[in-house]
PDB file of N, CA and C in Angstrom:
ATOM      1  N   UNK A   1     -30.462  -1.359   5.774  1.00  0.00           N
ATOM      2  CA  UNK A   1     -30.128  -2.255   4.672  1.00  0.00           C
ATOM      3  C   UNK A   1     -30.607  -1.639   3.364  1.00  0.00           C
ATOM      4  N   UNK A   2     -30.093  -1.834   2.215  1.00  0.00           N
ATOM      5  CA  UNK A   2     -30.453  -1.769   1.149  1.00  0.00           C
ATOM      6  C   UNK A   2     -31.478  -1.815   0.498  1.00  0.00           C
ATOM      7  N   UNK A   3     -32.231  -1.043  -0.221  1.00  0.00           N
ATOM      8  CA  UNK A   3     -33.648  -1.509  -0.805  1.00  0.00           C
ATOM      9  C   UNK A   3     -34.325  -1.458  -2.597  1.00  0.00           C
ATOM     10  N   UNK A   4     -33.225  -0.503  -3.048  1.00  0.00           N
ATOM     11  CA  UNK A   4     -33.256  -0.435  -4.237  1.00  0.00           C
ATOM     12  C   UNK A   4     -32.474  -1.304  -4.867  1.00  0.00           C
ATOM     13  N   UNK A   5     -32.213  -1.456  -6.049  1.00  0.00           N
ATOM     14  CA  UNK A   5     -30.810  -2.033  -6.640  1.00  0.00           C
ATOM     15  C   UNK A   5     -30.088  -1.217  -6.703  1.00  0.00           C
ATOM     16  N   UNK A   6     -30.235  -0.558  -7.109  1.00  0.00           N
ATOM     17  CA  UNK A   6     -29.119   0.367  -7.395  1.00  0.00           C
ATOM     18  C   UNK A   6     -28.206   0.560  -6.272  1.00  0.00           C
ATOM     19  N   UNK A   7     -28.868   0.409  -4.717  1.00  0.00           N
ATOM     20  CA  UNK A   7     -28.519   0.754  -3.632  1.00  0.00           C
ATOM     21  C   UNK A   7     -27.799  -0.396  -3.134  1.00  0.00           C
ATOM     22  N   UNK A   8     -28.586  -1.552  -3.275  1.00  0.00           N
ATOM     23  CA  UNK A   8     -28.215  -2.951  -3.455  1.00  0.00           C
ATOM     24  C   UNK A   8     -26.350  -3.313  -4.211  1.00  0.00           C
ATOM     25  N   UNK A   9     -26.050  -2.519  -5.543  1.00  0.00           N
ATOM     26  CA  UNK A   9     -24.907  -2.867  -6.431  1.00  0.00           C
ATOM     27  C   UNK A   9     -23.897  -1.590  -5.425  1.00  0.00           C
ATOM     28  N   UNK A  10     -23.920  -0.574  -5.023  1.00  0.00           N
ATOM     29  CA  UNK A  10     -23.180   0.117  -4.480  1.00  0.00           C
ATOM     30  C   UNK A  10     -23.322  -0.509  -3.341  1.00  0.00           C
ATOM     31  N   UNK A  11     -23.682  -1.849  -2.382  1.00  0.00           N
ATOM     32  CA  UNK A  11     -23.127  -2.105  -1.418  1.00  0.00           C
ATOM     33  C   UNK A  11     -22.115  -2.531  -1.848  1.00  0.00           C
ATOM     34  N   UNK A  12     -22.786  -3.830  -2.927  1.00  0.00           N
ATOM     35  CA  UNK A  12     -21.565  -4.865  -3.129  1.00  0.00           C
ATOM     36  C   UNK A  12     -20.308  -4.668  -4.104  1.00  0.00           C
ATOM     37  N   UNK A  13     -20.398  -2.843  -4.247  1.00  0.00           N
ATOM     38  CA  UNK A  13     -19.065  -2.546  -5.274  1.00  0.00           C
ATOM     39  C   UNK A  13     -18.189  -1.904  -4.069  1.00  0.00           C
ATOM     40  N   UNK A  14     -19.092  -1.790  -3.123  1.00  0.00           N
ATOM     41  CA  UNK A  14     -18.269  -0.824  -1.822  1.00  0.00           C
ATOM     42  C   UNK A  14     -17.814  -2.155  -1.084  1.00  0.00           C
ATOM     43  N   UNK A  15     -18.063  -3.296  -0.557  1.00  0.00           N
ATOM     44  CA  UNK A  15     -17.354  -4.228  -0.295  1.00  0.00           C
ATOM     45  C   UNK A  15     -16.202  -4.711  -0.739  1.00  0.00           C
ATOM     46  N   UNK A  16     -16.568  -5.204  -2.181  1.00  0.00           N
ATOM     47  CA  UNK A  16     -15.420  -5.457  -3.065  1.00  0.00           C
ATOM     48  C   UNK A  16     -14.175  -4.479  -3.275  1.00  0.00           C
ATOM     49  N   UNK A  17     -14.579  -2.898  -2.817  1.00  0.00           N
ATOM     50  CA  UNK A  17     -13.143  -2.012  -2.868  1.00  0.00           C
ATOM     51  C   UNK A  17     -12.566  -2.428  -1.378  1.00  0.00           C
ATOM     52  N   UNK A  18     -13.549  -1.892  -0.514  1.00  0.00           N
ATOM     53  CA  UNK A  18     -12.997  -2.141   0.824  1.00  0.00           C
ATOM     54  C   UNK A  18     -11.782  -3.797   0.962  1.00  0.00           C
ATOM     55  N   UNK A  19     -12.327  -4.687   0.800  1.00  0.00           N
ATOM     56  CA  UNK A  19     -11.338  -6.191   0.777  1.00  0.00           C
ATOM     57  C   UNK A  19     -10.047  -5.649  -0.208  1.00  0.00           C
ATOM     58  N   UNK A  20      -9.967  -5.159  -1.605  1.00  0.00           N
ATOM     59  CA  UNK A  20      -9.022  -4.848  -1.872  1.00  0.00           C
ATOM     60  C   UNK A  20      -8.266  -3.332  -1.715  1.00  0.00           C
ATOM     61  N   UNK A  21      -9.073  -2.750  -0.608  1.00  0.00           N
ATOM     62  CA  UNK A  21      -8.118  -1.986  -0.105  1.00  0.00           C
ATOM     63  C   UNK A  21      -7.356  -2.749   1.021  1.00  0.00           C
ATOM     64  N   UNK A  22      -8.182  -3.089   2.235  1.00  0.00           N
ATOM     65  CA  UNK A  22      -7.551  -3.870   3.135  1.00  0.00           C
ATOM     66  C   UNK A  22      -6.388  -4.918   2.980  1.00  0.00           C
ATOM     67  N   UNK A  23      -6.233  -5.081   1.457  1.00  0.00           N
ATOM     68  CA  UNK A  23      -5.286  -6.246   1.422  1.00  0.00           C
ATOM     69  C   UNK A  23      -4.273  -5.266   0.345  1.00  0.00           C
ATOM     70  N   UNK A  24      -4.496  -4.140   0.310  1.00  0.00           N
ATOM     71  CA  UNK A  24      -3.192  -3.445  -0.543  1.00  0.00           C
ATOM     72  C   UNK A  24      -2.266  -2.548   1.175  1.00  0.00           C
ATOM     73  N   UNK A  25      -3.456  -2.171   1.801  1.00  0.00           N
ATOM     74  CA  UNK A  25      -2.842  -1.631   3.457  1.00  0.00           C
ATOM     75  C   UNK A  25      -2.269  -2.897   3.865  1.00  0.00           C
ATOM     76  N   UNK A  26      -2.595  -3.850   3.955  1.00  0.00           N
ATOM     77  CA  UNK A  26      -1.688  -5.587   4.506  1.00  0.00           C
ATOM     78  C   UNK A  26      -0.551  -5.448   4.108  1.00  0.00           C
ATOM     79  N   UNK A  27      -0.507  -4.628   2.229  1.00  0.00           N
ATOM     80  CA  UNK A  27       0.662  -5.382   1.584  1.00  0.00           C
ATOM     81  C   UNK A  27       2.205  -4.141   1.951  1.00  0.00           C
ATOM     82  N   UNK A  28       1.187  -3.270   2.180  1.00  0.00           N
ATOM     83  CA  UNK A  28       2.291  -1.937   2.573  1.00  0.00           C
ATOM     84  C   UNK A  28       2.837  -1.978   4.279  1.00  0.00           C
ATOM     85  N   UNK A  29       1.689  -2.503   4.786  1.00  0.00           N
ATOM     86  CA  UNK A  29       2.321  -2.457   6.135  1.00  0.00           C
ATOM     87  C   UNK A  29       3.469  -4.233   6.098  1.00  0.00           C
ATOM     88  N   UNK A  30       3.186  -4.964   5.252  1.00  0.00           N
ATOM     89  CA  UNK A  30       3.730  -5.971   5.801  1.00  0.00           C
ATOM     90  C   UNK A  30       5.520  -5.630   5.254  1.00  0.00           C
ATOM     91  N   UNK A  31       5.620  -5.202   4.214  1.00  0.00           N
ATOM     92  CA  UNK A  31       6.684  -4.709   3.174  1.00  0.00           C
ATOM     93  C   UNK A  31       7.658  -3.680   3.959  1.00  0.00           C
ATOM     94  N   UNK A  32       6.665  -2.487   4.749  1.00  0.00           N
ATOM     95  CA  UNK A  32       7.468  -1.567   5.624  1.00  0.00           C
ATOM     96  C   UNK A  32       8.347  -2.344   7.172  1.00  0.00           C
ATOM     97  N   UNK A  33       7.607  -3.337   7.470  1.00  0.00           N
ATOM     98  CA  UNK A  33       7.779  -4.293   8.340  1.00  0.00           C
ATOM     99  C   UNK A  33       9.239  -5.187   7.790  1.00  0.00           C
ATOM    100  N   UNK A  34       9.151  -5.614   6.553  1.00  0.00           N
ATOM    101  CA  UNK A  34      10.654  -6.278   6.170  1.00  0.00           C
ATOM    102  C   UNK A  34      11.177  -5.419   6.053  1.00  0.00           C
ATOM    103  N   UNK A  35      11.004  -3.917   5.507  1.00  0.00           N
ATOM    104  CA  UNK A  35      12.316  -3.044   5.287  1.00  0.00           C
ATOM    105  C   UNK A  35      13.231  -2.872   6.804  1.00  0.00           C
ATOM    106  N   UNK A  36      12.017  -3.007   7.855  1.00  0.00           N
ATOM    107  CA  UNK A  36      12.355  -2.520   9.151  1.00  0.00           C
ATOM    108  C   UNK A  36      13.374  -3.341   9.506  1.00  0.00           C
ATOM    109  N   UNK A  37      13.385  -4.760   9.035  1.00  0.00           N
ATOM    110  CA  UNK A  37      13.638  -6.143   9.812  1.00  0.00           C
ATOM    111  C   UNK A  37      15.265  -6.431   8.377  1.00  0.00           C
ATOM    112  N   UNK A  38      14.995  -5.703   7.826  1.00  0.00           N
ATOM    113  CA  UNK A  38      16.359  -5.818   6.370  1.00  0.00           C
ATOM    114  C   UNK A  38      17.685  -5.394   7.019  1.00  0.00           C
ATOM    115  N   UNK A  39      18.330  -5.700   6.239  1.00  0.00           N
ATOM    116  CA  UNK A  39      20.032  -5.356   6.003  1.00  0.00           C
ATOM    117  C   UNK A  39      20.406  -4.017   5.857  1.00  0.00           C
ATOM    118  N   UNK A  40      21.345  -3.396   5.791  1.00  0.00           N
ATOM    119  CA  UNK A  40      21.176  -2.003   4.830  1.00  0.00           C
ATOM    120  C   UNK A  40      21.670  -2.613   3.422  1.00  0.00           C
ATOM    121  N   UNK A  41      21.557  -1.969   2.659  1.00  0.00           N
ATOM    122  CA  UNK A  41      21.568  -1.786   0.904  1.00  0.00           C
ATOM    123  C   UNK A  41      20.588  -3.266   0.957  1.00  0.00           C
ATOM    124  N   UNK A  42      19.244  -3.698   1.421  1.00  0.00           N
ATOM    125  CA  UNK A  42      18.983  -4.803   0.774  1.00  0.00           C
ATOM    126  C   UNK A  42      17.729  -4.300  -0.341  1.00  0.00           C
ATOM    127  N   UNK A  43      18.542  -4.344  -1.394  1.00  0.00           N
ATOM    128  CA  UNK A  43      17.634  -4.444  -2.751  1.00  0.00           C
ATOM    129  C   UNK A  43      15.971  -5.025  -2.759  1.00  0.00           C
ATOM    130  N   UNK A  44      16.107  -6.158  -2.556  1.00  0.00           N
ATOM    131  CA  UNK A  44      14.704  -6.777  -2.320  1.00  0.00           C
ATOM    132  C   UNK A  44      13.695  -6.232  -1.727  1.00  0.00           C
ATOM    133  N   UNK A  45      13.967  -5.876  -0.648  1.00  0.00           N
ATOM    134  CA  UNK A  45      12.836  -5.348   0.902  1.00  0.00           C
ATOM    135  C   UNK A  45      13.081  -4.090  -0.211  1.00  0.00           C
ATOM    136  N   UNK A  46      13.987  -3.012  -0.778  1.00  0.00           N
ATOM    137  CA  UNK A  46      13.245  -1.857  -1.405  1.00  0.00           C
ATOM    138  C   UNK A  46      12.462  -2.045  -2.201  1.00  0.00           C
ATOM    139  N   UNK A  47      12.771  -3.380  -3.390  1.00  0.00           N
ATOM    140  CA  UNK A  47      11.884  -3.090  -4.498  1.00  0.00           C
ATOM    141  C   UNK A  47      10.361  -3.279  -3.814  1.00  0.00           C
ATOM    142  N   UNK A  48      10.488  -4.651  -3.072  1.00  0.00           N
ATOM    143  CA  UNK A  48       9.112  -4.938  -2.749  1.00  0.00           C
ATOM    144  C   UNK A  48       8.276  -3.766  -1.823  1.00  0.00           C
ATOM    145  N   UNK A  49       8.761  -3.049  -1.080  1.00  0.00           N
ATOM    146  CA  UNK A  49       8.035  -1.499  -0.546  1.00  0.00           C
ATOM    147  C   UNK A  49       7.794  -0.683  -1.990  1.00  0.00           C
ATOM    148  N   UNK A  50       9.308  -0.298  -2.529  1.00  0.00           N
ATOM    149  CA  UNK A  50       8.324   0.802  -3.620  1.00  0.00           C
ATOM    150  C   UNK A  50       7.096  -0.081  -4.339  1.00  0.00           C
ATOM    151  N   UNK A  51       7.509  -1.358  -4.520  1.00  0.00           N
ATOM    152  CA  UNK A  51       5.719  -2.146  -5.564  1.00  0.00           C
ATOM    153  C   UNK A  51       4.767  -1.860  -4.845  1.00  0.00           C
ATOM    154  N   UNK A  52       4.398  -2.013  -3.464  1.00  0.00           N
ATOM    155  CA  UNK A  52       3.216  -2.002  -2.362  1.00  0.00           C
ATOM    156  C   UNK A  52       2.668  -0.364  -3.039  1.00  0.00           C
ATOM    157  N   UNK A  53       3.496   0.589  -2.579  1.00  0.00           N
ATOM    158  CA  UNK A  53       3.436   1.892  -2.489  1.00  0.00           C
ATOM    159  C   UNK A  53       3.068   2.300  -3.780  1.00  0.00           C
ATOM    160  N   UNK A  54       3.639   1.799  -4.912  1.00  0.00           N
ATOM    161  CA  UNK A  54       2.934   1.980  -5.817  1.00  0.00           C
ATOM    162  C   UNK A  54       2.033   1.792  -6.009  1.00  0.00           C
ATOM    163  N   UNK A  55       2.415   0.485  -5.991  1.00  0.00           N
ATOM    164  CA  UNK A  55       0.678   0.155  -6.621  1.00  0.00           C
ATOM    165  C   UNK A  55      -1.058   0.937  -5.827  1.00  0.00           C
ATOM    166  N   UNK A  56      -0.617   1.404  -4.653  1.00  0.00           N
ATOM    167  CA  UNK A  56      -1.483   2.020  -3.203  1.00  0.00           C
ATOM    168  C   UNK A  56      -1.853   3.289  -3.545  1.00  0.00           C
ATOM    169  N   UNK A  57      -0.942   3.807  -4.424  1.00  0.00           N
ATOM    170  CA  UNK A  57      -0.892   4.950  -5.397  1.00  0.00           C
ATOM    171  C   UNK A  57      -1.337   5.195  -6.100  1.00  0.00           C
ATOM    172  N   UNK A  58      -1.176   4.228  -7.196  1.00  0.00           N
ATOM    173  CA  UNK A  58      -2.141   4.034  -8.562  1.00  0.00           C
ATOM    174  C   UNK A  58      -3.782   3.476  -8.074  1.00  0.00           C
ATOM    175  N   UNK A  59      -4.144   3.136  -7.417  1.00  0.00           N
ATOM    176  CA  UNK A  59      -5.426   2.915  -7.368  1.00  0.00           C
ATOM    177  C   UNK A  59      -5.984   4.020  -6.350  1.00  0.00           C
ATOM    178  N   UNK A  60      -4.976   4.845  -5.696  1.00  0.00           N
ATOM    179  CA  UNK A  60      -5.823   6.188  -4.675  1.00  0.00           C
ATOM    180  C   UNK A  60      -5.970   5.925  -3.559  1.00  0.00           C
ATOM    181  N   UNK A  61      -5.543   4.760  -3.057  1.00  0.00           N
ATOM    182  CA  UNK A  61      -4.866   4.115  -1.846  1.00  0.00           C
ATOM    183  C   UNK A  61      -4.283   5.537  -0.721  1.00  0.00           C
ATOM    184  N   UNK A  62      -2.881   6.129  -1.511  1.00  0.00           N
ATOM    185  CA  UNK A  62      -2.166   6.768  -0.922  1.00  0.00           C
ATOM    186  C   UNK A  62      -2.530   7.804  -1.872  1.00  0.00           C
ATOM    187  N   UNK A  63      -1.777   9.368  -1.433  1.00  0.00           N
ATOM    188  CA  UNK A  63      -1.719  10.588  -2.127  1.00  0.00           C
ATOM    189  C   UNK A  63      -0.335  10.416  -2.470  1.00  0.00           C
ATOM    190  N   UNK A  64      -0.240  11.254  -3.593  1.00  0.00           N
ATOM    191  CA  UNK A  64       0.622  10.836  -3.893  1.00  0.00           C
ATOM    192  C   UNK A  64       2.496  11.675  -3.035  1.00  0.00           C
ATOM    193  N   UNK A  65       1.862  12.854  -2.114  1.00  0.00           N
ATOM    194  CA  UNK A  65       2.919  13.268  -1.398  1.00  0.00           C
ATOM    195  C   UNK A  65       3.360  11.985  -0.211  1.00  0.00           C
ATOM    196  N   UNK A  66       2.384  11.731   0.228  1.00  0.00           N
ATOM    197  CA  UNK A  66       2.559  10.348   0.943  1.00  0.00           C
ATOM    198  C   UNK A  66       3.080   9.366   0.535  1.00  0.00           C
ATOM    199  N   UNK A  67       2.772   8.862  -0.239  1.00  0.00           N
ATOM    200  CA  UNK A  67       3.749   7.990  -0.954  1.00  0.00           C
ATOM    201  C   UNK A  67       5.486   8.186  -1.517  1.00  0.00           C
ATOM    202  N   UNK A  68       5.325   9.076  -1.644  1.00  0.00           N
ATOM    203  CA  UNK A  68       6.946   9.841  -1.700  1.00  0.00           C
ATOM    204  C   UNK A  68       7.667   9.839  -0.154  1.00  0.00           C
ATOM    205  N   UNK A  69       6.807  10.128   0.177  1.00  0.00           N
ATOM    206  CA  UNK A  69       7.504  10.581   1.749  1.00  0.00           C
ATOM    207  C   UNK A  69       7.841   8.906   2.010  1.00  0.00           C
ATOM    208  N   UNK A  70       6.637   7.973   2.037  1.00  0.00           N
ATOM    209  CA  UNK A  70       7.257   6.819   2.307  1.00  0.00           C
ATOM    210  C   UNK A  70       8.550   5.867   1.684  1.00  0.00           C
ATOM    211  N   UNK A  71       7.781   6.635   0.104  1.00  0.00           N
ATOM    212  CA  UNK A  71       9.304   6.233  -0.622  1.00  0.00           C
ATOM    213  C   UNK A  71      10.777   6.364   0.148  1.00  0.00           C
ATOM    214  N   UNK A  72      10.790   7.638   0.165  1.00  0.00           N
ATOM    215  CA  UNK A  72      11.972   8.296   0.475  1.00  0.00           C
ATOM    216  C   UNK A  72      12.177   8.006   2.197  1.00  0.00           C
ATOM    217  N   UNK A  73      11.748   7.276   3.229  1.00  0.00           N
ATOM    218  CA  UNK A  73      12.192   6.760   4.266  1.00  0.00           C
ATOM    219  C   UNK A  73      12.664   5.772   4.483  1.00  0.00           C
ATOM    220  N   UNK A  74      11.740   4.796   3.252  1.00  0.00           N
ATOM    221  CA  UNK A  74      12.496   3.483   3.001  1.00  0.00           C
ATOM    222  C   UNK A  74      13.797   3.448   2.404  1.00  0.00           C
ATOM    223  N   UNK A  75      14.194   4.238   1.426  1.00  0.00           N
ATOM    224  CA  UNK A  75      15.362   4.731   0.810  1.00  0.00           C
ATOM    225  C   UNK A  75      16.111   5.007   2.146  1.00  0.00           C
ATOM    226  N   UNK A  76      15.651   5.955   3.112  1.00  0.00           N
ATOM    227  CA  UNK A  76      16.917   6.439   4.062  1.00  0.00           C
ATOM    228  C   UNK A  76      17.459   5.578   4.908  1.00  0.00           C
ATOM    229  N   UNK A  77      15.933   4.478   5.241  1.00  0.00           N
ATOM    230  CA  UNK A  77      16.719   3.286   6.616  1.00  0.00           C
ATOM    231  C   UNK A  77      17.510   2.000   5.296  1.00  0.00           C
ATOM    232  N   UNK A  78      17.285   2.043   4.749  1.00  0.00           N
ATOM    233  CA  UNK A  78      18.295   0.755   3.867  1.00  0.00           C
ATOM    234  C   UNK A  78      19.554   1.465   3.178  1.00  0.00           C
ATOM    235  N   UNK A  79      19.464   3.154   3.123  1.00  0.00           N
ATOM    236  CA  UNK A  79      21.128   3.626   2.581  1.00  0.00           C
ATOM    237  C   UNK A  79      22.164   2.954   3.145  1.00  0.00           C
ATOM    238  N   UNK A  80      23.341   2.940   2.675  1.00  0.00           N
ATOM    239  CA  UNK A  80      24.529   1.969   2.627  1.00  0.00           C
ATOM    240  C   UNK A  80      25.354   3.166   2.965  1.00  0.00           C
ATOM    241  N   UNK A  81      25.429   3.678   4.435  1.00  0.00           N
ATOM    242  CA  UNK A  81      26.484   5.063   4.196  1.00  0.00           C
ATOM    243  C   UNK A  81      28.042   4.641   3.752  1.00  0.00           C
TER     244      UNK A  81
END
């Protein structure tokens, strides 16, 4: 356990990332899950994956080749051949 403060504030800043990582991984896996379960060409299920992915991105969530790659799969299962 903790004994300094200092040691003490880096638990509770390492908690507070962890919960909002866990709930940005929720928001990507739940999003890849509707793309799975979508139409083809459905607009919606893409925008709402690229937002997850972004946003998973911008905070260092994902790298950013990873995130492309996911981009670009979600793009391939909803194309409209």
């Amino acid at each position: 356990m903790a004994i300094t403060t200092s040691a003490k504030k880096a638990l509770r800043q390492s908690k507070r990332k962890k919960a909002m990582n866990d709930l940005r991984k929720k928001a990507i896996r739940a999003s890849l899950k509707d793309v799975r379960l979508a139409k083809k060409g459905d607009t919606k299920a893409i925008a709402a994956a690229y937002k997850a992915i972004d946003k998973a991105l911008k905070t260092g969530l994902l790298k950013k080749n990873t995130a492309a790659r996911r981009k670009s799969k979600v793009a391939r299962s909803l194309k409209v051949s």
